[in-house]
C-alpha atoms as a PDB file:
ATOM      1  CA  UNK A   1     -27.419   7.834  -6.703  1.00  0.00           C
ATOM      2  CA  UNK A   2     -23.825   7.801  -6.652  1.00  0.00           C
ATOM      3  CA  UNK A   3     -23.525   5.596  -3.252  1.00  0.00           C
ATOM      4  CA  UNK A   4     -26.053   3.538  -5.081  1.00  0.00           C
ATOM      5  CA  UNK A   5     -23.593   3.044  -7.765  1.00  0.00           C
ATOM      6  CA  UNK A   6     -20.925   2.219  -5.393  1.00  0.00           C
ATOM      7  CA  UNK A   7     -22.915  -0.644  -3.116  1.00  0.00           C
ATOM      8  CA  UNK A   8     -23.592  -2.134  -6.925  1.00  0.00           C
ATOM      9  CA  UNK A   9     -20.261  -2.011  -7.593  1.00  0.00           C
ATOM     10  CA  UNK A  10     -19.032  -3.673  -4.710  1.00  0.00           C
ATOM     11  CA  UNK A  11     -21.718  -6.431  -5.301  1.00  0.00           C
ATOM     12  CA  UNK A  12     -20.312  -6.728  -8.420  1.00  0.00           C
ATOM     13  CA  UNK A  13     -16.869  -6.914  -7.659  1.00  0.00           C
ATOM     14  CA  UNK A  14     -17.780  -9.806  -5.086  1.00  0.00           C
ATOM     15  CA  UNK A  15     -18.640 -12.346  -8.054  1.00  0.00           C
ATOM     16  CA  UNK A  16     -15.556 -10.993 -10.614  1.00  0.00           C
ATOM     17  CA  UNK A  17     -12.825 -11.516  -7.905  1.00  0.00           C
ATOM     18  CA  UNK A  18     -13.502 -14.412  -5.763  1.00  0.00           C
ATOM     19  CA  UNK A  19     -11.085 -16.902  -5.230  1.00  0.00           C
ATOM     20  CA  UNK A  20      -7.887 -14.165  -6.012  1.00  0.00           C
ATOM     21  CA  UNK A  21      -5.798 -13.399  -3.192  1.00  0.00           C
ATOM     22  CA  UNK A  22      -4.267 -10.246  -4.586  1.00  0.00           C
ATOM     23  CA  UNK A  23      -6.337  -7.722  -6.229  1.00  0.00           C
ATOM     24  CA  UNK A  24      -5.708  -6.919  -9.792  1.00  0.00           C
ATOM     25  CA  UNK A  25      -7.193  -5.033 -12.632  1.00  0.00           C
ATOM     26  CA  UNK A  26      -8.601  -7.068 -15.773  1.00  0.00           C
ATOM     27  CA  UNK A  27      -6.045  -5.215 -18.249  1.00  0.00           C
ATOM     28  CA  UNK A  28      -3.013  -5.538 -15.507  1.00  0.00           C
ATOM     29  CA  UNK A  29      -1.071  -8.156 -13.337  1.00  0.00           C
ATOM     30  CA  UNK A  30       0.201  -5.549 -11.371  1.00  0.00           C
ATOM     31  CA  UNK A  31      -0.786  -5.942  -7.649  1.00  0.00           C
ATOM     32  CA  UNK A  32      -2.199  -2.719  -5.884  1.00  0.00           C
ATOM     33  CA  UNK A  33      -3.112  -1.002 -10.295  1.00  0.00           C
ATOM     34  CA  UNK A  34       1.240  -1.176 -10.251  1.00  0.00           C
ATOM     35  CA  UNK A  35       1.800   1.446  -7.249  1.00  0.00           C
ATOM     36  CA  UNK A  36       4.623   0.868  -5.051  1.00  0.00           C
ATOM     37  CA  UNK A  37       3.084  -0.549  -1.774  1.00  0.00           C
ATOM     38  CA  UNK A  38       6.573   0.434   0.327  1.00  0.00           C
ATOM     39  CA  UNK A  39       6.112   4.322  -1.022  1.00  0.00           C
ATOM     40  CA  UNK A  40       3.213   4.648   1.495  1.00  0.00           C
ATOM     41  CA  UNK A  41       5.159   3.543   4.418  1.00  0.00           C
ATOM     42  CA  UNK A  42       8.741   5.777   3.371  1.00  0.00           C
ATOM     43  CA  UNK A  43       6.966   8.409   1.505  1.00  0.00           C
ATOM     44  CA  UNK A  44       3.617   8.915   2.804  1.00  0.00           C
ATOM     45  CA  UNK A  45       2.143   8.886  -0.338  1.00  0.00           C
ATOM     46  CA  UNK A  46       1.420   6.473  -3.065  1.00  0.00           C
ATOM     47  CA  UNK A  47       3.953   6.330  -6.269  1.00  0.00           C
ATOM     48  CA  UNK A  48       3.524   4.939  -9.056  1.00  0.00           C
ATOM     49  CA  UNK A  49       6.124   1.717  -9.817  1.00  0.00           C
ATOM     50  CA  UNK A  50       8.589   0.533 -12.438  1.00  0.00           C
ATOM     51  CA  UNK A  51       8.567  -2.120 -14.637  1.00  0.00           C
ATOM     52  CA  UNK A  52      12.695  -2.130 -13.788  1.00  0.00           C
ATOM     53  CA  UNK A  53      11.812  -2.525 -10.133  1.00  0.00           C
ATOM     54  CA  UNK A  54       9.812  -5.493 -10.160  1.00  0.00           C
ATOM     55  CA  UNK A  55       9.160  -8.735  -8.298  1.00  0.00           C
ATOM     56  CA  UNK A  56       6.630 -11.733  -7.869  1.00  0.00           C
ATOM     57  CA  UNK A  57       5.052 -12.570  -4.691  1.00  0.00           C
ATOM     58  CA  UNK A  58       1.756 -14.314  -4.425  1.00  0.00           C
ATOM     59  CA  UNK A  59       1.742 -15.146  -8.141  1.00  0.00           C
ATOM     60  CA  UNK A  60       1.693 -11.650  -8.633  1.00  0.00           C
ATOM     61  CA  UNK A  61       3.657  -8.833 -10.016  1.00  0.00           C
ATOM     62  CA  UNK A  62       4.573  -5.871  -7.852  1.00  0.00           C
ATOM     63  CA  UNK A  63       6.483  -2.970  -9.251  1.00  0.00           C
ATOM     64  CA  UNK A  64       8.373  -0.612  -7.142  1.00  0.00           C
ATOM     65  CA  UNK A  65       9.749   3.461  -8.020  1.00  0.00           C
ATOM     66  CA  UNK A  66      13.233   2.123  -6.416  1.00  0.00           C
ATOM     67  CA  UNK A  67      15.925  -0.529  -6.179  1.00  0.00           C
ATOM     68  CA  UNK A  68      15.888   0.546  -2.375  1.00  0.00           C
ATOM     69  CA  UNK A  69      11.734  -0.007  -2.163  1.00  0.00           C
ATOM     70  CA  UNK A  70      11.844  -3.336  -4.334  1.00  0.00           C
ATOM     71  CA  UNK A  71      14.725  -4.513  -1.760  1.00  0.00           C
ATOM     72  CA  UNK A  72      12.683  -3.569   1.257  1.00  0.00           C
ATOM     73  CA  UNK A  73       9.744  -5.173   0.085  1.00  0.00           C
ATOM     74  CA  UNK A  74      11.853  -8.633  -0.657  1.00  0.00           C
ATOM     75  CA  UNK A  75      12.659  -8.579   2.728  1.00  0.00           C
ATOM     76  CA  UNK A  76       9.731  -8.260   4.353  1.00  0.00           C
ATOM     77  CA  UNK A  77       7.028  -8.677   1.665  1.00  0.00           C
ATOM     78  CA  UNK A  78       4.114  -9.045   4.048  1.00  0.00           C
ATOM     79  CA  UNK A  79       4.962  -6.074   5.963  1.00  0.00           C
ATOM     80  CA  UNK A  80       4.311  -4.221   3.063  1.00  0.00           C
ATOM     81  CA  UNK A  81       1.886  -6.013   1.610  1.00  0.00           C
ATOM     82  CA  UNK A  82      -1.832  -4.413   1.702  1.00  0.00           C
ATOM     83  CA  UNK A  83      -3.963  -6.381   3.836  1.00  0.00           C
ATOM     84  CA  UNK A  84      -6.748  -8.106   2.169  1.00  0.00           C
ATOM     85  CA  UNK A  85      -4.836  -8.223  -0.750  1.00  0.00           C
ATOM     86  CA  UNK A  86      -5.350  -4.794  -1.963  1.00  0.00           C
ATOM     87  CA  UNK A  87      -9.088  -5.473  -2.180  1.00  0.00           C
ATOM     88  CA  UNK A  88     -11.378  -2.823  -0.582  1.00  0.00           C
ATOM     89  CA  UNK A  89     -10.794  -3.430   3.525  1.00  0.00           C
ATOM     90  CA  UNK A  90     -14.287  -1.910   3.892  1.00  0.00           C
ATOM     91  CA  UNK A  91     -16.284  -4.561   1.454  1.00  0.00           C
ATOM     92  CA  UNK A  92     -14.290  -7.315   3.070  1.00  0.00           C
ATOM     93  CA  UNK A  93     -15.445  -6.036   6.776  1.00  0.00           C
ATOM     94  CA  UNK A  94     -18.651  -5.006   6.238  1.00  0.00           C
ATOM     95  CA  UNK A  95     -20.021  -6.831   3.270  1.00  0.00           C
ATOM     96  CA  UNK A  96     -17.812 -10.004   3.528  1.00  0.00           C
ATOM     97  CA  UNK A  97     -17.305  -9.811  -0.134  1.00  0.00           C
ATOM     98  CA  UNK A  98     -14.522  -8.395  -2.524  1.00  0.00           C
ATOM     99  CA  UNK A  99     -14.397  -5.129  -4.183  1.00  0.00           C
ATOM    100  CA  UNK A 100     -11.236  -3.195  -6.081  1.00  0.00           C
ATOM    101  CA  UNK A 101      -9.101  -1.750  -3.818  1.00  0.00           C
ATOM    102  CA  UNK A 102      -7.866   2.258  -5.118  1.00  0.00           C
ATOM    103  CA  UNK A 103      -4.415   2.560  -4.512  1.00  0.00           C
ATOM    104  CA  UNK A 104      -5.208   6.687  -3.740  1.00  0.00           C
ATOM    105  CA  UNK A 105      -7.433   5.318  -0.800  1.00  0.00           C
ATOM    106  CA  UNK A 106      -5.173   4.133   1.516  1.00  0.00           C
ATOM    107  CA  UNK A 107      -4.797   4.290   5.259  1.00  0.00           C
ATOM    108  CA  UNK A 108      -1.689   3.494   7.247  1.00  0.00           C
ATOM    109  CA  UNK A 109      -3.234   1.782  10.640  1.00  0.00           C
ATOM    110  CA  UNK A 110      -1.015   0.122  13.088  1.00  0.00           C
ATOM    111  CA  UNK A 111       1.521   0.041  10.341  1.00  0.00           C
ATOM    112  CA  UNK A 112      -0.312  -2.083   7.781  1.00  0.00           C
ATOM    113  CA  UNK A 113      -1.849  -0.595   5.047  1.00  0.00           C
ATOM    114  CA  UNK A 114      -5.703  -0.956   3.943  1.00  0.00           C
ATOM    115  CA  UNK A 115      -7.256   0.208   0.844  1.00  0.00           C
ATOM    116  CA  UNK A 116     -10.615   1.333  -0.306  1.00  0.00           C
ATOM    117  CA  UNK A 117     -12.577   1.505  -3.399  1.00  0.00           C
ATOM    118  CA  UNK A 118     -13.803   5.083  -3.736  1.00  0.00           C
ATOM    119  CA  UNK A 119     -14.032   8.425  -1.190  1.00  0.00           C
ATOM    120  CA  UNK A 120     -17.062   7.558  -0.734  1.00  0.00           C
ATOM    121  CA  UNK A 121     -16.413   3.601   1.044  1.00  0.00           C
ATOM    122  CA  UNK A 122     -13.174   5.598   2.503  1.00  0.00           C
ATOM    123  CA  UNK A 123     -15.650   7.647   4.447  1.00  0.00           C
ATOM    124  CA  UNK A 124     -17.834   5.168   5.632  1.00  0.00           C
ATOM    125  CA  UNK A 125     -14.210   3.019   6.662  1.00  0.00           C
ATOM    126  CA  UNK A 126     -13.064   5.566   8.581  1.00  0.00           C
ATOM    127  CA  UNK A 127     -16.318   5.982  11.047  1.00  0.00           C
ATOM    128  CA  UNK A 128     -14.927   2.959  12.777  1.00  0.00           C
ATOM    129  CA  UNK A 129     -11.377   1.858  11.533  1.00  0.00           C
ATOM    130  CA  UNK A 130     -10.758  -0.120  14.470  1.00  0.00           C
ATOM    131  CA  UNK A 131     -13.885  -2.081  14.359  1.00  0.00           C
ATOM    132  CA  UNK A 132     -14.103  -2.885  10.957  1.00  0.00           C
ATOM    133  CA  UNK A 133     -10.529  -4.157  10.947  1.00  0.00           C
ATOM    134  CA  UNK A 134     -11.576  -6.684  13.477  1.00  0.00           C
ATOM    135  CA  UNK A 135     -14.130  -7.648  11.427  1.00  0.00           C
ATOM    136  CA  UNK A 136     -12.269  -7.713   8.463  1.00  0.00           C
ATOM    137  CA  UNK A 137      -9.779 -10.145   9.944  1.00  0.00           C
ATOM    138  CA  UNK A 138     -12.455 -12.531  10.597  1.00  0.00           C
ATOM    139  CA  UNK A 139     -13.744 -12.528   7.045  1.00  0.00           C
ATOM    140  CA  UNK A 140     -11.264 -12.677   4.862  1.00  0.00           C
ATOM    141  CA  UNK A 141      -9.638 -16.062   5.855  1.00  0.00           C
ATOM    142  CA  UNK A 142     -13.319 -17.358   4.403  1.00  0.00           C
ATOM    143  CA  UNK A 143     -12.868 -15.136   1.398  1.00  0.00           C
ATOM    144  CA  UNK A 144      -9.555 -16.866   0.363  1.00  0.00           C
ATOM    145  CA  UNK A 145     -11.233 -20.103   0.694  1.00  0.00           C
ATOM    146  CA  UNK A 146     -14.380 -19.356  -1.526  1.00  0.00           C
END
């Protein structure tokens, strides 16, 4: 039932985000639910940002748990930057559609980071990282467009 729940979701998803290129929540503006995208990369983990550490990129706000993580992502925003936006790198690949992205499902892969909606999608992501990132790469250029 509960993977059930999750392929509805995705559908879902699809039809609330389309045409965003950065995922965010309904009650937020904050890209990737307002965790600090370079924290993955320096601190292996994902923190939670600052409204005092903030910047726009990609009509979006991005909030950071350091001066030194807000001016690394300024300087290189797109290295930084979850692909797909922050949506789910899993719907994208293998649904070509849109679904949340959970900041505590994260993978580091060639050093760019992908998200996914639940443990669940995580799972099913990781049976063949490589291929679905391929994939992925094709799709979501048509995403943006729709």
């Amino acid at each position: 039932m509960k993977k059930i729940l999750s392929v509805l979701m995705l559908f879902w998803a699809a039809n609330v985000f389309a045409g965003d290129a950065i995922y965010t929540s309904y009650f937020s503006n904050n890209a990737v639910s307002g965790y600090d995208t370079v924290a993955y990369f320096t601190e292996g983990k994902p923190l939670k940002g600052n409204s005092k550490y903030s910047t726009s990129y990609k009509k979006t706000k991005w909030l950071f748990s350091s001066a030194q993580n807000l001016a690394l992502f300024k300087a290189n925003p797109s290295k930084y930057a979850p692909q797909y936006g922050g949506f789910c790198a899993w719907a994208v690949a293998a649904k070509n559609s849109r679904a949340s992205g959970d900041p505590l499902r994260w993978n580091i892969v060639n050093d760019k980071l992908y998200l996914n909606y639940d443990k669940d999608i995580q799972q099913q992501w990781k049976k063949d990282i490589a291929g679905f990132i391929v994939k992925a790469d094709i799709n979501w250029p048509k995403l943006l467009n729709n």
